[in-house]
Protein backbone atom coordinates (compact mmCIF):
# COMPACT_ATOMS: atom_id res chain seq x y z
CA UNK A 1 13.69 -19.23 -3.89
CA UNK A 2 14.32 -21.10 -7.06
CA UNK A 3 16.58 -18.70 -9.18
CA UNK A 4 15.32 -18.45 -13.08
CA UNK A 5 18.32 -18.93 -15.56
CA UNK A 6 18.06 -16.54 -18.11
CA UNK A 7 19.94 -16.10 -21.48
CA UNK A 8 19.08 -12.95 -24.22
CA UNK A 9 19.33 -12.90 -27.86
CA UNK A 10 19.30 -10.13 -29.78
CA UNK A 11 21.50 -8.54 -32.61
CA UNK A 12 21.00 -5.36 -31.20
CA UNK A 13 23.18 -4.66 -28.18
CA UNK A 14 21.23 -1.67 -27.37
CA UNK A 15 18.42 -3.71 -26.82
CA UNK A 16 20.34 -6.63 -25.02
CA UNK A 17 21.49 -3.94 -22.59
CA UNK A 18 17.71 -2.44 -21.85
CA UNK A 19 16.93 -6.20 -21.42
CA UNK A 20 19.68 -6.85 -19.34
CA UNK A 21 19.14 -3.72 -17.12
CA UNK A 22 15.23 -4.41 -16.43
CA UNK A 23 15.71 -7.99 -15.94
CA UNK A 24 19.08 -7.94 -13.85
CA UNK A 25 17.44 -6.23 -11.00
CA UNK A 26 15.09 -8.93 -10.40
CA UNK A 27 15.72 -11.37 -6.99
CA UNK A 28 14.89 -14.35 -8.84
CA UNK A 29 16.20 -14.17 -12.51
CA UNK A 30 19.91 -14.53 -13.42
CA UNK A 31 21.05 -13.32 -16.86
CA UNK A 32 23.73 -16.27 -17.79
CA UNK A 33 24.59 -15.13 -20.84
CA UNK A 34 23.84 -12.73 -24.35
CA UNK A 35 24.30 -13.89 -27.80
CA UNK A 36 23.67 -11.91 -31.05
CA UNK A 37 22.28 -14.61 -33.60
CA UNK A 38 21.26 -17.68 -32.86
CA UNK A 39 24.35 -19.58 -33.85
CA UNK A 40 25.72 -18.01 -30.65
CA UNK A 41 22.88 -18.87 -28.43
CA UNK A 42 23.55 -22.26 -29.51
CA UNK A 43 26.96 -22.44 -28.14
CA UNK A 44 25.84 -20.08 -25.09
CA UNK A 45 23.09 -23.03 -24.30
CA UNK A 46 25.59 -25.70 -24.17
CA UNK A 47 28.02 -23.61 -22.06
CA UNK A 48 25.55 -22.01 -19.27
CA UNK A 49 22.16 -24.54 -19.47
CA UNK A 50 19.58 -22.02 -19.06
CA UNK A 51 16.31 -22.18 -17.95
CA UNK A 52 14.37 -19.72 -20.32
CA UNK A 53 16.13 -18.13 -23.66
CA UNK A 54 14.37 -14.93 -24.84
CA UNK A 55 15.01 -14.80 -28.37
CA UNK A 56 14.79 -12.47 -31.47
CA UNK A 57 13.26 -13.75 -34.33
CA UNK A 58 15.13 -11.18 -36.91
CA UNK A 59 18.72 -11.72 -36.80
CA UNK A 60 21.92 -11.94 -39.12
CA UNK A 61 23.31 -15.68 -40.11
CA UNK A 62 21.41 -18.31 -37.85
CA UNK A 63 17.70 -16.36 -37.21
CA UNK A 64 15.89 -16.67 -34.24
CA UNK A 65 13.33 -18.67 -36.19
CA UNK A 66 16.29 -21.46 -36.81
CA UNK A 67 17.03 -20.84 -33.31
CA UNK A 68 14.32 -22.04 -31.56
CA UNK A 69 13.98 -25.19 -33.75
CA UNK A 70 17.63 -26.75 -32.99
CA UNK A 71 17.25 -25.73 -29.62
CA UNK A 72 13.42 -27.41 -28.78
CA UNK A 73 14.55 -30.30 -30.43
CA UNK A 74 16.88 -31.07 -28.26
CA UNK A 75 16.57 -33.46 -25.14
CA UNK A 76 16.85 -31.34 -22.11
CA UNK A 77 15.46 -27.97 -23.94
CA UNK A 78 15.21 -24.60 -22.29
CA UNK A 79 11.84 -22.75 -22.73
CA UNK A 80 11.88 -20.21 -25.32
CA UNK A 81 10.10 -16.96 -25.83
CA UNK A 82 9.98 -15.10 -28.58
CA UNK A 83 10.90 -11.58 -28.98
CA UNK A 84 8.70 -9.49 -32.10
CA UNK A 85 7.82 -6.47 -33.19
CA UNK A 86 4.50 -7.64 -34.88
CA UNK A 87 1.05 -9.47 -32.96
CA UNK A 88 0.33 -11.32 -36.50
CA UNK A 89 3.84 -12.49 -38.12
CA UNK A 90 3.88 -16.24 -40.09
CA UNK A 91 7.59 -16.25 -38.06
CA UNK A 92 6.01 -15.96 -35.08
CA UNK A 93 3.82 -18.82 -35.84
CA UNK A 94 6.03 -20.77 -36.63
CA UNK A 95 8.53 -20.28 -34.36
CA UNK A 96 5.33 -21.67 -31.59
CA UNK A 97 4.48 -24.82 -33.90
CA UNK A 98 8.56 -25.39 -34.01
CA UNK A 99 7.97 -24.90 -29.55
CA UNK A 100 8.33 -21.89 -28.62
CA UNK A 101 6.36 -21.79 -24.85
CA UNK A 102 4.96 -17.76 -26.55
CA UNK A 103 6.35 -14.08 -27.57
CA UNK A 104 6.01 -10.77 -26.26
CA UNK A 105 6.62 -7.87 -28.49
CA UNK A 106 9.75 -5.46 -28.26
CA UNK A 107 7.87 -2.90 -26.88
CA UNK A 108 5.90 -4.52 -24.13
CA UNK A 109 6.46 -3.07 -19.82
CA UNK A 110 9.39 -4.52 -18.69
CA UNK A 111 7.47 -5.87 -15.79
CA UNK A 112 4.98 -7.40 -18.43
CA UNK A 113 8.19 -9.16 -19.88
CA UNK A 114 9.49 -10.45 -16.39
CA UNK A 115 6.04 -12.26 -16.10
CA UNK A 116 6.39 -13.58 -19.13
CA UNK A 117 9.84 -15.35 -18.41
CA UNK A 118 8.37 -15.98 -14.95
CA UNK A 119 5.27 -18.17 -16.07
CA UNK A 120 7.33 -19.79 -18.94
CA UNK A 121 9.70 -21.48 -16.04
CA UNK A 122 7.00 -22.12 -14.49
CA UNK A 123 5.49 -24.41 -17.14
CA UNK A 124 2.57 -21.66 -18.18
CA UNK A 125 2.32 -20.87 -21.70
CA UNK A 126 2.49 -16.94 -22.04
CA UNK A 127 -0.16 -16.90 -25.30
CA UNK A 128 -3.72 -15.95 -24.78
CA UNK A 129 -6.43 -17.67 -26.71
CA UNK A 130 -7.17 -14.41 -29.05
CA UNK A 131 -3.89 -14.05 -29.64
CA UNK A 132 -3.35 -17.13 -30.75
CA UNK A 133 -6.67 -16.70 -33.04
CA UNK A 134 -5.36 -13.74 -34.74
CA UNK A 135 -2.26 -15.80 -35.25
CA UNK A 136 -4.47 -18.65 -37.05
CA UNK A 137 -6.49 -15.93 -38.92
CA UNK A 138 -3.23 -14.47 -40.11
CA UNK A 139 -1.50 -17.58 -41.37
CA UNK A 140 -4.59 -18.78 -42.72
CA UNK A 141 -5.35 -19.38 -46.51
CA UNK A 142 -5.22 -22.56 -49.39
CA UNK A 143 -3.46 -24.33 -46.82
CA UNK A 144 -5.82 -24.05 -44.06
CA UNK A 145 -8.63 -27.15 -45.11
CA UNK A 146 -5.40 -29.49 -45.71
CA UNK A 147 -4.11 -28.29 -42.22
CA UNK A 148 -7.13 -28.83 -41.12
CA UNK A 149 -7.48 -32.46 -41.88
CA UNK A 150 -4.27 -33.25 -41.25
CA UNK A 151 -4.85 -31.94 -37.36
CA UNK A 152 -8.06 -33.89 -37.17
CA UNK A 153 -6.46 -37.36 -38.05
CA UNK A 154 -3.76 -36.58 -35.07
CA UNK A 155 -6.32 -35.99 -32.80
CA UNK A 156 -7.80 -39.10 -33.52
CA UNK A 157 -5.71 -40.62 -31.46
CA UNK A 158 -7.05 -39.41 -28.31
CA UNK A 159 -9.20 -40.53 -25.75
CA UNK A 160 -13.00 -39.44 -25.70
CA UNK A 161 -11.41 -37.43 -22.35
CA UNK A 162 -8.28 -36.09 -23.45
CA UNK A 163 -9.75 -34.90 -26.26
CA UNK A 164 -11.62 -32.57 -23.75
CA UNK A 165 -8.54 -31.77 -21.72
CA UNK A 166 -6.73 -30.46 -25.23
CA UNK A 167 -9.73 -28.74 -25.97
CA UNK A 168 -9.63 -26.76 -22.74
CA UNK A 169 -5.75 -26.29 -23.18
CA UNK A 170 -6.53 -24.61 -26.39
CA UNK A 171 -9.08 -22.30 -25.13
CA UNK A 172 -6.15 -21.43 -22.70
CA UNK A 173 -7.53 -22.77 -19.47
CA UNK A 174 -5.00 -23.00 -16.53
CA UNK A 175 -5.02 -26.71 -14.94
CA UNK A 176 -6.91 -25.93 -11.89
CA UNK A 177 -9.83 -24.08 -14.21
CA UNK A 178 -9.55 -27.55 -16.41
CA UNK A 179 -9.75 -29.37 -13.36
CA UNK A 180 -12.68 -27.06 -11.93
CA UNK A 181 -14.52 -27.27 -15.62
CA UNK A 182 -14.48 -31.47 -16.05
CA UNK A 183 -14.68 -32.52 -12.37
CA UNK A 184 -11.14 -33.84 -12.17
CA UNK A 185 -8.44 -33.09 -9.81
CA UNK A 186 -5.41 -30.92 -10.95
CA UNK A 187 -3.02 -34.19 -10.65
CA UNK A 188 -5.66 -35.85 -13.12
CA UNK A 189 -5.63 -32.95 -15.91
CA UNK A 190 -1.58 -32.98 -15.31
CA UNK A 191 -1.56 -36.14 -16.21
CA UNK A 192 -4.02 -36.06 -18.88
CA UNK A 193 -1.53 -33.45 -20.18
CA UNK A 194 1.33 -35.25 -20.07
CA UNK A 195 -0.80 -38.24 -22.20
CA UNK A 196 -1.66 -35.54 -24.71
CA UNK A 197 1.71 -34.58 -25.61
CA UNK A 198 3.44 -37.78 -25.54
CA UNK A 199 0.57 -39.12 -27.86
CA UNK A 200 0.56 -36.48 -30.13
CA UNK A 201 4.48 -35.61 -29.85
CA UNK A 202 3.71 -32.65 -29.31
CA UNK A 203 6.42 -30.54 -26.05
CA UNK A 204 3.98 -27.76 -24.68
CA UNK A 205 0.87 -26.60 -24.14
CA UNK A 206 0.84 -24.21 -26.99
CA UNK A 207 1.45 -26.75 -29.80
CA UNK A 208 -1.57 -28.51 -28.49
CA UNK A 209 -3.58 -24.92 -28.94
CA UNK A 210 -2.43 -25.02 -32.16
CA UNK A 211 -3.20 -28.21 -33.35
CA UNK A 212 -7.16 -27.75 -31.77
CA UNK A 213 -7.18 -24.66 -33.62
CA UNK A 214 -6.35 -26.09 -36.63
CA UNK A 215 -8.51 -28.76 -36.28
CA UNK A 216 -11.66 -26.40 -35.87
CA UNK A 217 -12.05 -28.02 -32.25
CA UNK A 218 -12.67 -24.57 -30.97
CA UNK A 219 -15.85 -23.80 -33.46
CA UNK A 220 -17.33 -26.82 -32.27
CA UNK A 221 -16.88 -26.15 -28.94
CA UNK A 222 -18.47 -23.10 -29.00
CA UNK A 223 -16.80 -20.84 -26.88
């Protein structure tokens, strides 16, 4: 059994101890570490090389927003996921488009959250497709035709077939139900995955929803 290193952030140690006691018990998570801002979770990172950090946006000094940034960016990144009390928050949003792997809110079942932490160590973005929508829908505004364009002349770059491979990524297909919906094996749409983000330098499969979304891929598609 592969053993899921786990680190929490939160400035509240109430709720770094309710995370810590539903998560602890599990066979196949180990809590590494807690931090309470992300200047902390920084140094905690470096010191105990986790797997998955589940991180609060809201926080004193370095924010969970700031966070997530330094720690994507660097070379052998943990998944985050993103802790929120809101569905529709512009933090949120960004804190995906800066590569966050997806949130859950504060007061979702703890079993709900273990998933969650589960399929992001896994490689499995925890976002679904609507939620993601009413994330676009929120954020949207006099920005959204200059995003728009901007997304279209990245995904130029693609392939007549990737192209369909991010456009099933961003209606959240798995890689099996890619692979069942464009005749291709799951090693091929892996692959095709891995082409996708190294071409558009882009790290998961959620900034690759994003960008289809704001390209208005989705419309067209017509699911």
């Amino acid at each position: 059994m592969t053993v899921i290193r786990l680190v929490l952030v939160d400035d509240d140690p109430l709720v770094r101890a309710g995370l810590a006691l539903m998560m602890g018990g599990a066979e196949d998570v180990e809590i590494v570490g807690e931090a309470a801002d992300g200047a902390e979770a920084e140094e905690l990172v470096d010191r105990t090389r986790p797997d998955v950090v589940l991180m609060d946006i809201r926080m004193p000094n370095v924010d969970g927003l700031t966070a997530t940034e330094r720690l994507r960016a660097r070379k052998e990144a943990p998944q985050v996921v993103v802790l929120t009390t809101f569905h529709a928050d512009d933090q949120v949003l960004r804190a995906l488009r800066a590569g966050a792997a997806g949130f859950v809110l504060k007061d979702t079942p703890p079993a709900e959250i273990l998933d969650a932490v589960r399929r992001v160590a896994a490689g499995d973005p925890v976002l679904s497709p609507t939620v993601t929508r009413q994330l676009m829908e929120h954020a949207a505004g006099s920005s959204a035709d200059a995003r728009k364009s901007g997304a279209r002349s990245r995904i130029a770059v693609l392939n007549e077939r990737e192209r369909e491979v991010a456009v099933a990524v961003g209606r959240g297909g798995s890689n099996a139900d890619i692979a069942a919906e464009l005749f291709m094996s799951v090693a091929t749409v892996k692959t095709h995955v891995s082409r996708i983000l190294a071409k558009l330098d882009l790290n998961n499969r959620v900034q690759v929803a994003l960008l289809t979304y704001d390209a208005g891929l989705l419309e067209e598609d017509g699911h």
